[in-house]
N, C-alpha and C. Protein backbone atom coordinates (compact mmCIF):
# COMPACT_ATOMS: atom_id res chain seq x y z
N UNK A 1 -18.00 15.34 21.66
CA UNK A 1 -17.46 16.39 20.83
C UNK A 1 -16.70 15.81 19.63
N UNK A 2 -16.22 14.66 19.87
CA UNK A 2 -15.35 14.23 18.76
C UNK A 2 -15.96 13.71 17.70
N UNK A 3 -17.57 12.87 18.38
CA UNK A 3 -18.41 12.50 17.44
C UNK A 3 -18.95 13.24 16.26
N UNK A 4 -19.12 14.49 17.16
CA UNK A 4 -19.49 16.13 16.07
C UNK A 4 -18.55 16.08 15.19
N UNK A 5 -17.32 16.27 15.65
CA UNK A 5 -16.22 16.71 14.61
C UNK A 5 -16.10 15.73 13.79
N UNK A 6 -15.95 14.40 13.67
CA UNK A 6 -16.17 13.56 12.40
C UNK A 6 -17.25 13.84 11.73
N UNK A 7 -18.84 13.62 11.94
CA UNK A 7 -19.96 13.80 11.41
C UNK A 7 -19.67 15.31 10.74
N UNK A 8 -19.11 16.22 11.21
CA UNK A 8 -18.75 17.81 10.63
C UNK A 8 -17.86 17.10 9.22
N UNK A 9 -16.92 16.92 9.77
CA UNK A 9 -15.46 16.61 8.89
C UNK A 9 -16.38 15.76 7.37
N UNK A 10 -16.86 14.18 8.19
CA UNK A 10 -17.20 13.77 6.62
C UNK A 10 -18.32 14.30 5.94
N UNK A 11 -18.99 15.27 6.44
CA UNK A 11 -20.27 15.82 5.26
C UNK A 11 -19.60 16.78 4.33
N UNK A 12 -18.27 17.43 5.42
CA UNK A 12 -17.84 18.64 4.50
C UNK A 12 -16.79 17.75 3.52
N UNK A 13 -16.46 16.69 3.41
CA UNK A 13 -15.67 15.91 2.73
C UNK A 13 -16.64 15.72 1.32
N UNK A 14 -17.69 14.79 2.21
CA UNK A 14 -18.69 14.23 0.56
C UNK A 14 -19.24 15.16 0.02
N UNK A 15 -19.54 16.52 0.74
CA UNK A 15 -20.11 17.49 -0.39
C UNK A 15 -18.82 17.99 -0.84
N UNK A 16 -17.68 18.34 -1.15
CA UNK A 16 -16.59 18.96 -1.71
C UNK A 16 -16.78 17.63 -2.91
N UNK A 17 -16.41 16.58 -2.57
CA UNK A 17 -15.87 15.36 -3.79
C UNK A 17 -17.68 14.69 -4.01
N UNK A 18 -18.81 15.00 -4.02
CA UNK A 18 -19.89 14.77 -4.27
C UNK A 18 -20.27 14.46 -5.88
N UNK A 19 -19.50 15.47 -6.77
CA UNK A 19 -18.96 15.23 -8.17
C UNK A 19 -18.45 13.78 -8.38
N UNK A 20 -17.82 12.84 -7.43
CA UNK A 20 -17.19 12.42 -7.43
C UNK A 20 -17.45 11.16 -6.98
N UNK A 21 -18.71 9.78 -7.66
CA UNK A 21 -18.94 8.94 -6.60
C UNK A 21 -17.99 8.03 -6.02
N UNK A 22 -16.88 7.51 -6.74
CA UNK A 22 -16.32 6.52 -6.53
C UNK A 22 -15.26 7.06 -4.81
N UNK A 23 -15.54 7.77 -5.00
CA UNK A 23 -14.91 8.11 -3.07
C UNK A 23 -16.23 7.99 -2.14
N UNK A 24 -16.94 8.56 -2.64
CA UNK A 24 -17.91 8.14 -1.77
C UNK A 24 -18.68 7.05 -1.78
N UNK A 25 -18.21 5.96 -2.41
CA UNK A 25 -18.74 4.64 -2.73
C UNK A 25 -17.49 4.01 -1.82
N UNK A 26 -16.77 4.13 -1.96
CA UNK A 26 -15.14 3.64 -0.80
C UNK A 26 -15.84 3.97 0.28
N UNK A 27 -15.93 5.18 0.69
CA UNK A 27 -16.22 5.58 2.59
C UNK A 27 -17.58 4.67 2.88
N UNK A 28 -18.72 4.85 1.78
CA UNK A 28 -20.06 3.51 1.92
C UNK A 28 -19.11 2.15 2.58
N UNK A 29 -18.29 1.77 1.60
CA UNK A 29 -18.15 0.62 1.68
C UNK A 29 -16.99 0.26 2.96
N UNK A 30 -16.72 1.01 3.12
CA UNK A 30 -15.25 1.15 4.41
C UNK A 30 -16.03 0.70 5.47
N UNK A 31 -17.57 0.56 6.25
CA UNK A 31 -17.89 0.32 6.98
C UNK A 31 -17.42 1.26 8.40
N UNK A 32 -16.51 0.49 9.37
CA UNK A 32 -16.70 0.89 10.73
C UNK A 32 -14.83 1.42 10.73
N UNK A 33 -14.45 1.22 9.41
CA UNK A 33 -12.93 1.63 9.06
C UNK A 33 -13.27 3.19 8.04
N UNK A 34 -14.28 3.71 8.00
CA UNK A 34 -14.83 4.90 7.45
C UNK A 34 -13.65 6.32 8.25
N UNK A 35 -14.01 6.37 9.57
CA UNK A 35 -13.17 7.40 10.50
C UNK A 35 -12.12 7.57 9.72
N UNK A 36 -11.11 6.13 9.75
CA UNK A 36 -9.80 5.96 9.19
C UNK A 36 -9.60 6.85 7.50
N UNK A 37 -10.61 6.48 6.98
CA UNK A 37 -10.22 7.08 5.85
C UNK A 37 -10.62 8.67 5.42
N UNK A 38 -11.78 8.88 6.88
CA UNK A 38 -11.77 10.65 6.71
C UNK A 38 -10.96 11.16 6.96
N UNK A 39 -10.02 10.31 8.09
CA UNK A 39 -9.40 10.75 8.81
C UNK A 39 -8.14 11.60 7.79
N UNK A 40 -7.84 10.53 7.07
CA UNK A 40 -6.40 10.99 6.38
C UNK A 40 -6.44 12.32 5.07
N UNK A 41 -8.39 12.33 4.99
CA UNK A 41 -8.35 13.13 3.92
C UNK A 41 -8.72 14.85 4.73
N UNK A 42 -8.69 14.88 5.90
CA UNK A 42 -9.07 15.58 6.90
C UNK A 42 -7.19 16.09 7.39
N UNK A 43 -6.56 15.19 7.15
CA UNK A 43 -4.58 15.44 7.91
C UNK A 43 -4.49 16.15 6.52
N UNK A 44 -5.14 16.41 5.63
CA UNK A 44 -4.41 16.84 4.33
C UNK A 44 -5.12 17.76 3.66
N UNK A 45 -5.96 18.81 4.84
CA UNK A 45 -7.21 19.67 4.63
C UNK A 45 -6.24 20.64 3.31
N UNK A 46 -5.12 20.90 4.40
CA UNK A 46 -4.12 22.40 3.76
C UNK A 46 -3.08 21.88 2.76
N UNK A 47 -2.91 21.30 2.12
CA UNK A 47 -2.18 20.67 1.30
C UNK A 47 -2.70 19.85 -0.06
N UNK A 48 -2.72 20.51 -0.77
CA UNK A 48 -3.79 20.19 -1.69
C UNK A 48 -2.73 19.34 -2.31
N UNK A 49 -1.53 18.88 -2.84
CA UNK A 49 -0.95 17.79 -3.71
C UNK A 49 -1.14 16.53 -2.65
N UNK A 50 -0.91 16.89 -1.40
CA UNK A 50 -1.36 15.36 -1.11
C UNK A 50 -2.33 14.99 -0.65
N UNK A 51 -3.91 15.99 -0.62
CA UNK A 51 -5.04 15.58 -0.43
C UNK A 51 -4.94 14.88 -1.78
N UNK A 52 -4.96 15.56 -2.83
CA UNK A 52 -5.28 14.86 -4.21
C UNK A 52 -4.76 13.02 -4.02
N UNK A 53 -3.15 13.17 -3.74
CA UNK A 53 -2.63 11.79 -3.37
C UNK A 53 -3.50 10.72 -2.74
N UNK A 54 -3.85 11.25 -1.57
CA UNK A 54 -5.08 10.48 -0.27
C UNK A 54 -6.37 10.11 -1.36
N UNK A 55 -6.96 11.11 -2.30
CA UNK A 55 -8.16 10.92 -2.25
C UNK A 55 -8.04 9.88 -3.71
N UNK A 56 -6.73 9.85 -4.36
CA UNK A 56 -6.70 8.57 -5.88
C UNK A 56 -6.18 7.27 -5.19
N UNK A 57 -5.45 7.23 -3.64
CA UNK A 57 -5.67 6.24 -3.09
C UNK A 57 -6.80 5.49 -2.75
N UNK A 58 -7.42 6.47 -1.90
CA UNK A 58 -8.85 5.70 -1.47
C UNK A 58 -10.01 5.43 -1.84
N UNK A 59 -10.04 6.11 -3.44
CA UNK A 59 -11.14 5.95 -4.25
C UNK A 59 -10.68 4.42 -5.14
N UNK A 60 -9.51 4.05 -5.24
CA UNK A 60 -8.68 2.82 -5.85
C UNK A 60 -8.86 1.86 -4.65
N UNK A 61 -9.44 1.86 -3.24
CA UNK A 61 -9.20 0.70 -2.49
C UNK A 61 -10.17 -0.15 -3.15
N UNK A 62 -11.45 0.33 -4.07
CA UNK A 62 -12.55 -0.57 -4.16
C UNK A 62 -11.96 -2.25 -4.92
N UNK A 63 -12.34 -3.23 -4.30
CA UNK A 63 -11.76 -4.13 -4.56
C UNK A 63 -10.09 -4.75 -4.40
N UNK A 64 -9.95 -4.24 -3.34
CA UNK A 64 -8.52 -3.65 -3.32
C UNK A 64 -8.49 -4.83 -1.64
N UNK A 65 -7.84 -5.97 -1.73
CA UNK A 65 -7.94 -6.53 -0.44
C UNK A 65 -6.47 -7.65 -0.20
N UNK A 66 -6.42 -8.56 0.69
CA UNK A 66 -5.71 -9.27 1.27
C UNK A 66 -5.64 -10.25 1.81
N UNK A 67 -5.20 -12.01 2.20
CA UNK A 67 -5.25 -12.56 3.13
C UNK A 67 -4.56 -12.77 3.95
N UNK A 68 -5.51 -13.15 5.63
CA UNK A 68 -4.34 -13.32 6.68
C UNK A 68 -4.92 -14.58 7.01
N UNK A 69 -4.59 -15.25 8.36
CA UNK A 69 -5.37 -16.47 8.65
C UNK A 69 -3.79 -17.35 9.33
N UNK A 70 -3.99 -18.09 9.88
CA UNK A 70 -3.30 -19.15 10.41
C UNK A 70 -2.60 -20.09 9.34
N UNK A 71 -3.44 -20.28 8.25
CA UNK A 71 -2.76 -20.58 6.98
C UNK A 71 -1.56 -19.94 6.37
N UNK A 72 -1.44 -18.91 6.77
CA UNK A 72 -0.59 -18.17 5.59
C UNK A 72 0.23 -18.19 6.21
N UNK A 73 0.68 -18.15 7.85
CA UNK A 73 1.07 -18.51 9.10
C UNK A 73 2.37 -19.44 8.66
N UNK A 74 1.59 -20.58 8.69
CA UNK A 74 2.25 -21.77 7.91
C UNK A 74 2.81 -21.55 7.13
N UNK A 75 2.09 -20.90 5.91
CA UNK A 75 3.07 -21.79 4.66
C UNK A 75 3.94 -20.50 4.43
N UNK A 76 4.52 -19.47 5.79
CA UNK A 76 5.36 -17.95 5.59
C UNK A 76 6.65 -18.85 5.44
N UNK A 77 6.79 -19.96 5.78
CA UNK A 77 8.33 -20.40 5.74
C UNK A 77 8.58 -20.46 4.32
N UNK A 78 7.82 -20.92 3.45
CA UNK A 78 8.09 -21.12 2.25
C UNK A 78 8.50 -20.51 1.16
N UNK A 79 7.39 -18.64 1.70
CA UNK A 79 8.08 -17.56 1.47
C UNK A 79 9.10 -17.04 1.57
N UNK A 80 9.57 -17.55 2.54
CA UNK A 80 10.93 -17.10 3.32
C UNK A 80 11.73 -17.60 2.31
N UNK A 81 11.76 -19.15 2.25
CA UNK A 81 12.52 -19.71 1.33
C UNK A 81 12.60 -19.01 -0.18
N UNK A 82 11.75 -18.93 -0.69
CA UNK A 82 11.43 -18.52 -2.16
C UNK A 82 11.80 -17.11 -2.01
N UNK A 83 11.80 -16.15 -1.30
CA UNK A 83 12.54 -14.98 -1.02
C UNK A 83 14.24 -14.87 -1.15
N UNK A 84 14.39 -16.05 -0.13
CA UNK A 84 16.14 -15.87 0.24
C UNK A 84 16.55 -16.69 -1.14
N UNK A 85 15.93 -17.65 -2.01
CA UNK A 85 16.66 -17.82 -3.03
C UNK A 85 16.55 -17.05 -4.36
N UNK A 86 15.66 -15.39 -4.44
CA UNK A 86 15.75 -14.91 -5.28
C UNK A 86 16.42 -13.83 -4.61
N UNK A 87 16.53 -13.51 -3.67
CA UNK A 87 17.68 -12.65 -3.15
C UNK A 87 19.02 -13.38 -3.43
N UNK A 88 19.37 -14.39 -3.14
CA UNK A 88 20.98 -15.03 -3.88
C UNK A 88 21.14 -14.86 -5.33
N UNK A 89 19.72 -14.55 -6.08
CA UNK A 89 20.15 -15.06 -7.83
C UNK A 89 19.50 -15.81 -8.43
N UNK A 90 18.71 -16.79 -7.73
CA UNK A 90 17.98 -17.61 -8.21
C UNK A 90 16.55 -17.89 -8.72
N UNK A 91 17.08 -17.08 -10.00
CA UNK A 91 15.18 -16.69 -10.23
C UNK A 91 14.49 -17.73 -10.93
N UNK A 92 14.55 -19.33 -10.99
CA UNK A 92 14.23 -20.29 -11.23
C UNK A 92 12.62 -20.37 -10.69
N UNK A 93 11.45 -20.82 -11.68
CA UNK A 93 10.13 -19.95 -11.48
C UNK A 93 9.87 -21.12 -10.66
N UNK A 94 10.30 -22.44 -10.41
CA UNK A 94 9.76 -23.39 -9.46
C UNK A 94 10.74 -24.26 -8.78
N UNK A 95 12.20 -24.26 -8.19
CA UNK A 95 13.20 -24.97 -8.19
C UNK A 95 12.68 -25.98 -7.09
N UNK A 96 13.44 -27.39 -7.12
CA UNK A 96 13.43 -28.16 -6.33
C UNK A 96 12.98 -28.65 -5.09
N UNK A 97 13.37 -27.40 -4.26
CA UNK A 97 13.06 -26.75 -2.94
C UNK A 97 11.90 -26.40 -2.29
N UNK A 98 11.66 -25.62 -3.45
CA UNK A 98 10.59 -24.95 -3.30
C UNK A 98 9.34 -26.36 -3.52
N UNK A 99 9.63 -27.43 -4.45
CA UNK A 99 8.13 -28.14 -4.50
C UNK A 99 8.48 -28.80 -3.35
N UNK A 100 9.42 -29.17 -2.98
CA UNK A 100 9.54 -30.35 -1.90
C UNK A 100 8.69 -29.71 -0.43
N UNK A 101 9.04 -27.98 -0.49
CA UNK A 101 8.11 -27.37 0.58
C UNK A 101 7.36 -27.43 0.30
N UNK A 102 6.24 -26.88 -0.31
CA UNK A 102 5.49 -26.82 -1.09
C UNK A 102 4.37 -28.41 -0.61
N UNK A 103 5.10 -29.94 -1.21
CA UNK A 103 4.19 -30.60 -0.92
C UNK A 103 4.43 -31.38 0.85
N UNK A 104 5.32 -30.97 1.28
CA UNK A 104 5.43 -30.75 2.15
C UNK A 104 4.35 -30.51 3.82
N UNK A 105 4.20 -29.17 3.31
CA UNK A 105 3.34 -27.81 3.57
C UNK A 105 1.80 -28.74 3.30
N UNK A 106 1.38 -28.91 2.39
CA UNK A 106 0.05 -28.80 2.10
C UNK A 106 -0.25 -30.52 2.56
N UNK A 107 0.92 -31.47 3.10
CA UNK A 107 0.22 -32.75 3.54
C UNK A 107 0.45 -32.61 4.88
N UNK A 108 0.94 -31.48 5.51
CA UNK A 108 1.09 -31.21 6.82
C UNK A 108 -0.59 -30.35 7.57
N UNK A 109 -0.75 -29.34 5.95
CA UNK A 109 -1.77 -28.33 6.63
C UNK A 109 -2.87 -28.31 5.59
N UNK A 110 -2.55 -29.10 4.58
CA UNK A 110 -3.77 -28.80 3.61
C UNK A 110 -3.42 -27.45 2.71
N UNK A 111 -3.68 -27.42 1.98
CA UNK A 111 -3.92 -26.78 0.24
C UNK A 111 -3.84 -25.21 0.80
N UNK A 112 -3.26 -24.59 0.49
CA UNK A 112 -3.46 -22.81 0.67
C UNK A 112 -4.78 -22.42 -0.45
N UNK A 113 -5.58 -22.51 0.18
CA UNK A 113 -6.97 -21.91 -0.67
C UNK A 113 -7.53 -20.80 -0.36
N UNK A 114 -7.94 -19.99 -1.29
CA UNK A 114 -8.44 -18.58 -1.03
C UNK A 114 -10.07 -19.04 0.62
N UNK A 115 -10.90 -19.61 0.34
CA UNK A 115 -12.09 -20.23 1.22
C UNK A 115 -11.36 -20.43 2.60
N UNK A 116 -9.83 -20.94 3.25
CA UNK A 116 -9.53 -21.08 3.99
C UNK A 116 -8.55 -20.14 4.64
N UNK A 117 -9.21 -18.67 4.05
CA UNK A 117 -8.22 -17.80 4.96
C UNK A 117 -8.94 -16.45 4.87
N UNK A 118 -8.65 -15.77 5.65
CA UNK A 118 -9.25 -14.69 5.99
C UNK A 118 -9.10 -13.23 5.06
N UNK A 119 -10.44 -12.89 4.17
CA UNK A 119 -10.15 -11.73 2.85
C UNK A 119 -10.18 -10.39 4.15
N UNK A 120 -9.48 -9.57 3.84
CA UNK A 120 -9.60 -8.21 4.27
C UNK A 120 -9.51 -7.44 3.10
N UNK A 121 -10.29 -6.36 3.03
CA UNK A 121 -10.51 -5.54 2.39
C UNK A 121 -9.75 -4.40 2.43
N UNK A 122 -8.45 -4.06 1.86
CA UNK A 122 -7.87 -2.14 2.05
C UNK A 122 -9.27 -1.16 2.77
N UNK A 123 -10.18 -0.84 2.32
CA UNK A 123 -10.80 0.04 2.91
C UNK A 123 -11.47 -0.03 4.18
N UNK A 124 -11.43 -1.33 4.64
CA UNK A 124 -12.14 -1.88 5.75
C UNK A 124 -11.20 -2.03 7.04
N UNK A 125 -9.39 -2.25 6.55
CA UNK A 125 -8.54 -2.49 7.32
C UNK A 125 -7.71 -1.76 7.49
N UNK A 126 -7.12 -0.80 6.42
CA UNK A 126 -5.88 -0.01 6.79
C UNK A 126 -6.35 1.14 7.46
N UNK A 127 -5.61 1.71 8.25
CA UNK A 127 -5.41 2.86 9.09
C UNK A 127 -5.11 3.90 8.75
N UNK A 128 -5.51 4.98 9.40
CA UNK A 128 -5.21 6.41 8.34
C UNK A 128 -3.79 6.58 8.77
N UNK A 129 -3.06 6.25 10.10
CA UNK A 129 -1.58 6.12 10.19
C UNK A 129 -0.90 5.74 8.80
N UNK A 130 -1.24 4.29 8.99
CA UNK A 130 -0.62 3.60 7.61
C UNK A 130 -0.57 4.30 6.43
N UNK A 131 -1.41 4.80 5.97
CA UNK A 131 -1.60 5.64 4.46
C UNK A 131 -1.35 6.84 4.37
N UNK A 132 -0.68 7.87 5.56
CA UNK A 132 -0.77 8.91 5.94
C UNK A 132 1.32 8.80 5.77
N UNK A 133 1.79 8.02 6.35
CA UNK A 133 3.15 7.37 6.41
C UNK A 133 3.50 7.16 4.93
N UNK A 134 2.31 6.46 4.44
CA UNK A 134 2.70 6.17 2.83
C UNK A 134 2.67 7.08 1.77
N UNK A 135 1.85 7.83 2.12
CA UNK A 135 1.88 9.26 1.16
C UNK A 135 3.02 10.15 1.60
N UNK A 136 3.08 10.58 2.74
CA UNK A 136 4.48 11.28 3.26
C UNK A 136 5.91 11.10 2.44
N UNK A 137 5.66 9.48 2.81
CA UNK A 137 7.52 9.00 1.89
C UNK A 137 6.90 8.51 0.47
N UNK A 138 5.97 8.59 -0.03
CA UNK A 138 5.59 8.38 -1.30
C UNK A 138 6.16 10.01 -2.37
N UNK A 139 5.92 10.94 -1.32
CA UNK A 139 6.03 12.39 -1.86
C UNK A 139 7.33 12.30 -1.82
N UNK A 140 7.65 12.28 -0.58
CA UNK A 140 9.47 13.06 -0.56
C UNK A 140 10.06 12.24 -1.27
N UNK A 141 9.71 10.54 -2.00
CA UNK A 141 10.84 10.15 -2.83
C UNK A 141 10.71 10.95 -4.22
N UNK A 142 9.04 11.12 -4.43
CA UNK A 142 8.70 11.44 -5.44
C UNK A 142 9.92 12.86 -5.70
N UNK A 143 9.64 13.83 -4.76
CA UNK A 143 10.16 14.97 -4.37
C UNK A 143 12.10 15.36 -4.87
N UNK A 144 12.53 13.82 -4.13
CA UNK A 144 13.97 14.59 -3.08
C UNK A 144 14.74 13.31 -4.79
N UNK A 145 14.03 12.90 -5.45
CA UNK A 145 14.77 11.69 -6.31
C UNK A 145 14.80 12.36 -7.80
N UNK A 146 16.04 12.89 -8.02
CA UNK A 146 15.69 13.48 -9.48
C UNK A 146 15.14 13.03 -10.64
N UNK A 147 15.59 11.84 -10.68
CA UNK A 147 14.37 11.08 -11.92
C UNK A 147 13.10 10.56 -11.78
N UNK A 148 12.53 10.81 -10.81
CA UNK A 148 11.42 10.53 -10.27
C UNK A 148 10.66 11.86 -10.25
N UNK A 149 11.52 13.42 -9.92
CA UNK A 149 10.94 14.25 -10.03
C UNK A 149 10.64 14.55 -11.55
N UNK A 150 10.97 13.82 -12.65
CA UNK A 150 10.56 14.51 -14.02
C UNK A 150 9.14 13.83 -14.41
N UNK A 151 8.68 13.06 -13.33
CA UNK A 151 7.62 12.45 -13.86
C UNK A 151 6.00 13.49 -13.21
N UNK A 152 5.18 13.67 -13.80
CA UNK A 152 4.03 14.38 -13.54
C UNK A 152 2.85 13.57 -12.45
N UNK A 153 2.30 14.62 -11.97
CA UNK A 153 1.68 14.11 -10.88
C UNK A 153 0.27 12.71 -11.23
N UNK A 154 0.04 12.36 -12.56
CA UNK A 154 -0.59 11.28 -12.64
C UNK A 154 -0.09 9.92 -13.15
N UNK A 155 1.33 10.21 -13.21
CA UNK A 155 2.26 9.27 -13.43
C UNK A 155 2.55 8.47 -11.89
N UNK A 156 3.25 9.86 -11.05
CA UNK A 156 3.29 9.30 -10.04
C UNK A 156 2.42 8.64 -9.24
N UNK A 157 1.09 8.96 -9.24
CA UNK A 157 -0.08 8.53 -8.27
C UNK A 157 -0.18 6.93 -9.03
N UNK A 158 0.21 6.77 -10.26
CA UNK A 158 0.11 5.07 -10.86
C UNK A 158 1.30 4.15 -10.54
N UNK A 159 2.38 5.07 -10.50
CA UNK A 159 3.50 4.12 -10.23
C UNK A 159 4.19 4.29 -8.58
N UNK A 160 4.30 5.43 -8.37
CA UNK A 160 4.73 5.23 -6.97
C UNK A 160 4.09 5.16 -5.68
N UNK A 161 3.33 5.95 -5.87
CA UNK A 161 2.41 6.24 -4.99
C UNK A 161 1.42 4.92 -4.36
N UNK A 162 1.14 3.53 -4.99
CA UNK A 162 0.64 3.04 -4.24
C UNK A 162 1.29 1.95 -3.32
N UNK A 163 0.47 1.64 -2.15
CA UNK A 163 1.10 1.38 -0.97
C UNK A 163 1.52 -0.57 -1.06
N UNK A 164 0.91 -0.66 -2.42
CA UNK A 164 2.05 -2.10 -2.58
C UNK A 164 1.67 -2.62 -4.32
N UNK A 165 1.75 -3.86 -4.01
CA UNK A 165 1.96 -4.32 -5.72
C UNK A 165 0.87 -5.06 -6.11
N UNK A 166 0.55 -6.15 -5.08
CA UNK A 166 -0.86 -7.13 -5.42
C UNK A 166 -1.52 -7.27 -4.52
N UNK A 167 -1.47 -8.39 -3.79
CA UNK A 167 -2.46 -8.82 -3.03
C UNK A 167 -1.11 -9.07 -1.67
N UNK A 168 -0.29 -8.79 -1.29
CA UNK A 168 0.61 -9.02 -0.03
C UNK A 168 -0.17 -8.36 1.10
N UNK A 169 0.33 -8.54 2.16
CA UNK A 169 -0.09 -7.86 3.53
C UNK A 169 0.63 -6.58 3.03
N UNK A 170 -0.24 -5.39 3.50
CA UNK A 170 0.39 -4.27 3.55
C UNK A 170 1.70 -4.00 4.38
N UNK A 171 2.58 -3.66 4.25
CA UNK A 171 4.00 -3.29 4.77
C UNK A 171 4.16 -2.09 4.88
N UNK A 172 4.98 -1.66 6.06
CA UNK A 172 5.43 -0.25 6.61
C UNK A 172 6.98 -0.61 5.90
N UNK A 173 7.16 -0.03 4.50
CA UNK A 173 8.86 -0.22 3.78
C UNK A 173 9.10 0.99 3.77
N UNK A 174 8.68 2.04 2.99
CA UNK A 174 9.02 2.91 2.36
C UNK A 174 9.78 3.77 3.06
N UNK A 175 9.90 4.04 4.45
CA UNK A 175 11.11 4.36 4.94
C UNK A 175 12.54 3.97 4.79
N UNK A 176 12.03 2.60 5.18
CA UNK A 176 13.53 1.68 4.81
C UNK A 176 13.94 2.07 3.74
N UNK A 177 13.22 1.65 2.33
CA UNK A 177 13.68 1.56 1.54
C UNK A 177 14.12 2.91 0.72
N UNK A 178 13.67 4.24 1.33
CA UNK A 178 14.19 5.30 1.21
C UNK A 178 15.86 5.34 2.45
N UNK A 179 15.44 4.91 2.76
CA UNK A 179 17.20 5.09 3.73
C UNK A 179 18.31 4.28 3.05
N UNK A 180 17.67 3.26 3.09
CA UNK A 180 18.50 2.19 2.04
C UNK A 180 19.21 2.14 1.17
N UNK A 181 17.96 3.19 0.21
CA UNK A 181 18.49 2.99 -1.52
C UNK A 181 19.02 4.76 -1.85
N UNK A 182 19.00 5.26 -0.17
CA UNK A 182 19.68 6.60 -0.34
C UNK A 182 21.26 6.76 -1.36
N UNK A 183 21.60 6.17 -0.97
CA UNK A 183 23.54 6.08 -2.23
C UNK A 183 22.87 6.12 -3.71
N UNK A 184 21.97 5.44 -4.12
CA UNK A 184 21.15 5.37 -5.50
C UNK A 184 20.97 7.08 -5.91
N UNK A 185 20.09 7.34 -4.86
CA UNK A 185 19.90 8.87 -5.19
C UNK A 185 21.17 9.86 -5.63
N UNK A 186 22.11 9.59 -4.18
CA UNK A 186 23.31 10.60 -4.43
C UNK A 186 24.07 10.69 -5.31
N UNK A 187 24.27 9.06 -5.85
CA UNK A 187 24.57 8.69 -7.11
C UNK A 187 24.23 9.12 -8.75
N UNK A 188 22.99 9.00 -8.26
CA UNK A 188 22.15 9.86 -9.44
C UNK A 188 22.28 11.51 -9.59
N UNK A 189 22.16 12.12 -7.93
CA UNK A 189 22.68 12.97 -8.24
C UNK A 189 23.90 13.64 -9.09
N UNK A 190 25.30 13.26 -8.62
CA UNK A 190 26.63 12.99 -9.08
C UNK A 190 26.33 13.11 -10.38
N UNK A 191 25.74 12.02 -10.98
CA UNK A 191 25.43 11.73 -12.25
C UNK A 191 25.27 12.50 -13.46
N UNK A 192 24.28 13.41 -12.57
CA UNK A 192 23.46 14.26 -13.81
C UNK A 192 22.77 15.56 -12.62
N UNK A 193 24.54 16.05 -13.32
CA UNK A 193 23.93 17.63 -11.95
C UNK A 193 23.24 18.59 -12.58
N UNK A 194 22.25 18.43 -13.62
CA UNK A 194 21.32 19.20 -14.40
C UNK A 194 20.45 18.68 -13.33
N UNK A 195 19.89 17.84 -12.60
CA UNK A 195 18.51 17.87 -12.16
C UNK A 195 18.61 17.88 -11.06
């Protein structure tokens, strides 16, 4: 029965956005991670601002990927490092430290090369959880943040709305960083009680 209801779900999907190849060139290419991405455009049948959201996500995964691997494993300390010293202040684009890890690292494990680590693809790997979470708190910051609410809905889908910046492992933040940077908001509120 459940098999039905997907096979139902994605025909009535590709004929609605059929106008539309580059989504249906994503779900082609999503492979056996396809479910995942009907899935989320299927949680957002009745809600048309964040079907729209779901569907400029997943038509943007094309080319849209990541590495993991035992390599990256390794050389996470380095990150760590190069993290905690631009969290102190130190935005020095190569300091000391960092090469000494650095050559370090690569006569311990060899060269961080794209050939020696594992590409994942956004459309092949993320979960309709994951992107379903990300549109949720993608909206309500959009939503609940007054200067964020003056911006229009194709502004937001370019700047906030996607679920990271380059090529990092995808991250579950946007909670945090909505709890977090909550005083920012209230602040703003305070600020400027026109909005």
């Amino acid at each position: 029965m459940r098999k039905i209801h997907f096979i139902i779900a994605t025909t009535v999907i590709l004929t609605t956005v059929s106008c539309d190849g580059r989504l249906a060139n994503v779900l082609e290419e999503s492979g056996k991670n396809r479910g995942e991405l009907v899935e989320v455009l299927e949680y957002y049948k009745n809600d048309t601002l964040k079907r729209e959201a779901a569907m400029f996500l997943i038509e943007n995964m094309s080319g849209k990927y990541f590495y993991t691997g035992e390599l990256i494993d390794k050389y996470d300390t380095l990150f760590s490092i190069y993290d905690s010293l631009h969290k102190s202040g130190n935005h020095a684009h190569n300091p000391p430290v960092i090469r000494r890890a650095m050559k370090k690292l690569q006569e311990q494990y060899g060269s961080l090369e794209p050939h020696r680590l594992t590409l994942n693809k956004d459309c092949r790997y993320l979960s309709s959880e994951y992107l379903i979470q990300n549109i949720d708190w993608a909206v309500k910051a959009w939503q609940t943040n007054p200067l964020l609410r003056l911006l229009d809905f194709s502004t937001f889908c370019e700047y906030i709305l996607p679920y990271r910046a380059g090529r990092e492992y995808p991250d579950v933040y946007r909670e945090r960083f909505y709890n977090e940077f909550h005083v920012l908001r209230v602040l703003v509120q305070t600020t400027l009680p026109h909005c």
